[in-house]
C-alpha atoms as a PDB file:
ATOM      1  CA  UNK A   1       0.000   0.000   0.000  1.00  0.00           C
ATOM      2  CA  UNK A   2       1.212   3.498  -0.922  1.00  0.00           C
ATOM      3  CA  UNK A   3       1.649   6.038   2.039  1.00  0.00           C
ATOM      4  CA  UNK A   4      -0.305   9.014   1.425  1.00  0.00           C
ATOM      5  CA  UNK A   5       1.733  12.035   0.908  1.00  0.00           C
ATOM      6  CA  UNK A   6       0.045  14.515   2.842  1.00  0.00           C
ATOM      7  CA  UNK A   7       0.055  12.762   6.013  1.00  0.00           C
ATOM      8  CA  UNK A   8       2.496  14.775   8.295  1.00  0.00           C
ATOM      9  CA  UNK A   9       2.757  17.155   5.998  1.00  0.00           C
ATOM     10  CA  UNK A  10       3.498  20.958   7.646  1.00  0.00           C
ATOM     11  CA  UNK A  11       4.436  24.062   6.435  1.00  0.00           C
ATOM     12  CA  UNK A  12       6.028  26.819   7.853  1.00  0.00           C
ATOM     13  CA  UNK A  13       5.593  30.336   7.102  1.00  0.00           C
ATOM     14  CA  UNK A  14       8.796  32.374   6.475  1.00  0.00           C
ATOM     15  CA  UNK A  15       9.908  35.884   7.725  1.00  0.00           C
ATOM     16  CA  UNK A  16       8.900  36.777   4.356  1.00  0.00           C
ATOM     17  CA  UNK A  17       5.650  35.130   4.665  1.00  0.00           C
ATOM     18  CA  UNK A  18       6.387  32.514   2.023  1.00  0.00           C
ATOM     19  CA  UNK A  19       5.649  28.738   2.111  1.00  0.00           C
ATOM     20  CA  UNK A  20       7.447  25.603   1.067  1.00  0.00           C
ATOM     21  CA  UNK A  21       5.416  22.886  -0.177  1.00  0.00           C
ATOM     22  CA  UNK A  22       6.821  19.251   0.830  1.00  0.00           C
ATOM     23  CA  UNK A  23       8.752  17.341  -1.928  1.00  0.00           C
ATOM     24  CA  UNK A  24       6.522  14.786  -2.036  1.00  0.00           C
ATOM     25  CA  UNK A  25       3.635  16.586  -1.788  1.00  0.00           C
ATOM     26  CA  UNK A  26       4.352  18.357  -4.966  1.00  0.00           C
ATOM     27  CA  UNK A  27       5.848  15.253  -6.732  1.00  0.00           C
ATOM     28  CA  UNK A  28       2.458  13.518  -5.923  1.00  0.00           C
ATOM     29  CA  UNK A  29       0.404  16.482  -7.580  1.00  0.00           C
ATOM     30  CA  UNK A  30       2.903  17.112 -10.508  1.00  0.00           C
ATOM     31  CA  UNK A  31       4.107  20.454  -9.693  1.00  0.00           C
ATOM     32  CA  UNK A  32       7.049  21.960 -11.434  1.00  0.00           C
ATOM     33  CA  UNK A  33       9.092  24.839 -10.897  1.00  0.00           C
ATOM     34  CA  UNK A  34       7.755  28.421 -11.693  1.00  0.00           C
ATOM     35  CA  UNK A  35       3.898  26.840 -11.859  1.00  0.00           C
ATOM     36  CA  UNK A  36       1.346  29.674 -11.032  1.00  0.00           C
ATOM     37  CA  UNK A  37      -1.156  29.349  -8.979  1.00  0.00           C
ATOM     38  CA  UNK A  38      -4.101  31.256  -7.869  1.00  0.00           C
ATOM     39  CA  UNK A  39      -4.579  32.074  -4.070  1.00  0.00           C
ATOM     40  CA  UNK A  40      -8.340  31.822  -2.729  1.00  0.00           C
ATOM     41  CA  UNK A  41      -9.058  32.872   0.383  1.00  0.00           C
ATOM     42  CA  UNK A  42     -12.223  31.062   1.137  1.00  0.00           C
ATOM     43  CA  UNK A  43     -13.445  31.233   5.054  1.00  0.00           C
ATOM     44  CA  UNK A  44     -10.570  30.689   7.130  1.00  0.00           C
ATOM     45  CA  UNK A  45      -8.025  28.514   4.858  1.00  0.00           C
ATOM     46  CA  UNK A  46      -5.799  29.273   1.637  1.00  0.00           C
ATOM     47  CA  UNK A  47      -6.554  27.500  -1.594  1.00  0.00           C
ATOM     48  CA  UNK A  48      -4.479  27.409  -4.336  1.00  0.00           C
ATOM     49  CA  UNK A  49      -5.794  27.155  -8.101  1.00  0.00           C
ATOM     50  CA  UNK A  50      -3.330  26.268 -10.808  1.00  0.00           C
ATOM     51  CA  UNK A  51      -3.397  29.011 -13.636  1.00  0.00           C
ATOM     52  CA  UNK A  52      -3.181  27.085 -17.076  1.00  0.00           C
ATOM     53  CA  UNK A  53      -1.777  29.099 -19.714  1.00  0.00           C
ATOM     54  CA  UNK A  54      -4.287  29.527 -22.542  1.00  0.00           C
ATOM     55  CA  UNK A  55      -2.228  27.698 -24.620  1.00  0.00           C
ATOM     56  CA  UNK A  56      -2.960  24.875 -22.391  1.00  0.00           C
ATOM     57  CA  UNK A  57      -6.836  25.088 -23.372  1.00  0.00           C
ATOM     58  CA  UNK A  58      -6.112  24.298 -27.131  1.00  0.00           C
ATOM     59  CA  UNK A  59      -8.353  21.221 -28.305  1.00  0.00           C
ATOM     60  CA  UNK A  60      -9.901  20.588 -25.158  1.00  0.00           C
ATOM     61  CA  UNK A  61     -13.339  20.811 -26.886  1.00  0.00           C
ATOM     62  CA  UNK A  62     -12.221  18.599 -29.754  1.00  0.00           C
ATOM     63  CA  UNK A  63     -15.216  16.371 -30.703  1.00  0.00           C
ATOM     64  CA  UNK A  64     -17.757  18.361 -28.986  1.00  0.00           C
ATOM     65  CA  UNK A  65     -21.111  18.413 -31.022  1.00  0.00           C
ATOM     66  CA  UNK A  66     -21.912  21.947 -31.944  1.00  0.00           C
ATOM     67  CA  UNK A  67     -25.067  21.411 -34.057  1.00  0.00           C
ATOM     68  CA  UNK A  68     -27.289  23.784 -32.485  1.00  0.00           C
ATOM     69  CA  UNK A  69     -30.861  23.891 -32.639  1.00  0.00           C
ATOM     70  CA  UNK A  70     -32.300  27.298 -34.401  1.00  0.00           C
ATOM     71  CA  UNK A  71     -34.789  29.577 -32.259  1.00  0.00           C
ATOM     72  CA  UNK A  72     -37.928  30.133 -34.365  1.00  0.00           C
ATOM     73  CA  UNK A  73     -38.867  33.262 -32.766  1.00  0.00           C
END
């Protein structure tokens, strides 16, 4: 059985209020160096949103049906 990553995972903040995320945290979610992310503040916790560049986006519609039906009025 795998051992979960984020078990005893911590962070601490640093005098310049930034964070380190454990290795194998961010091995186990695929981060690389320099990704973006988006910080949420939602209640009383941080989330962070990966930014995609647009680029990224390209052909994620591919085979999507867009026959649309016409409005008559």
């Amino acid at each position: 059985m795998s051992q979960d990553p984020f078990a005893d995972a911590a962070v601490t903040v640093s005098a310049d209020l930034q964070l380190t995320i454990p290795s194998a945290v961010g091995k186990s979610l695929r981060l690389s160096e320099g990704q973006r992310f988006q910080v949420v503040r939602y209640q009383d916790r941080i989330e962070l949103i990966p930014i995609h560049p647009v680029q990224a986006l390209r052909g994620f519609l591919k085979g999507m049906d867009t026959d649309l039906d016409k409005d008559t009025n």
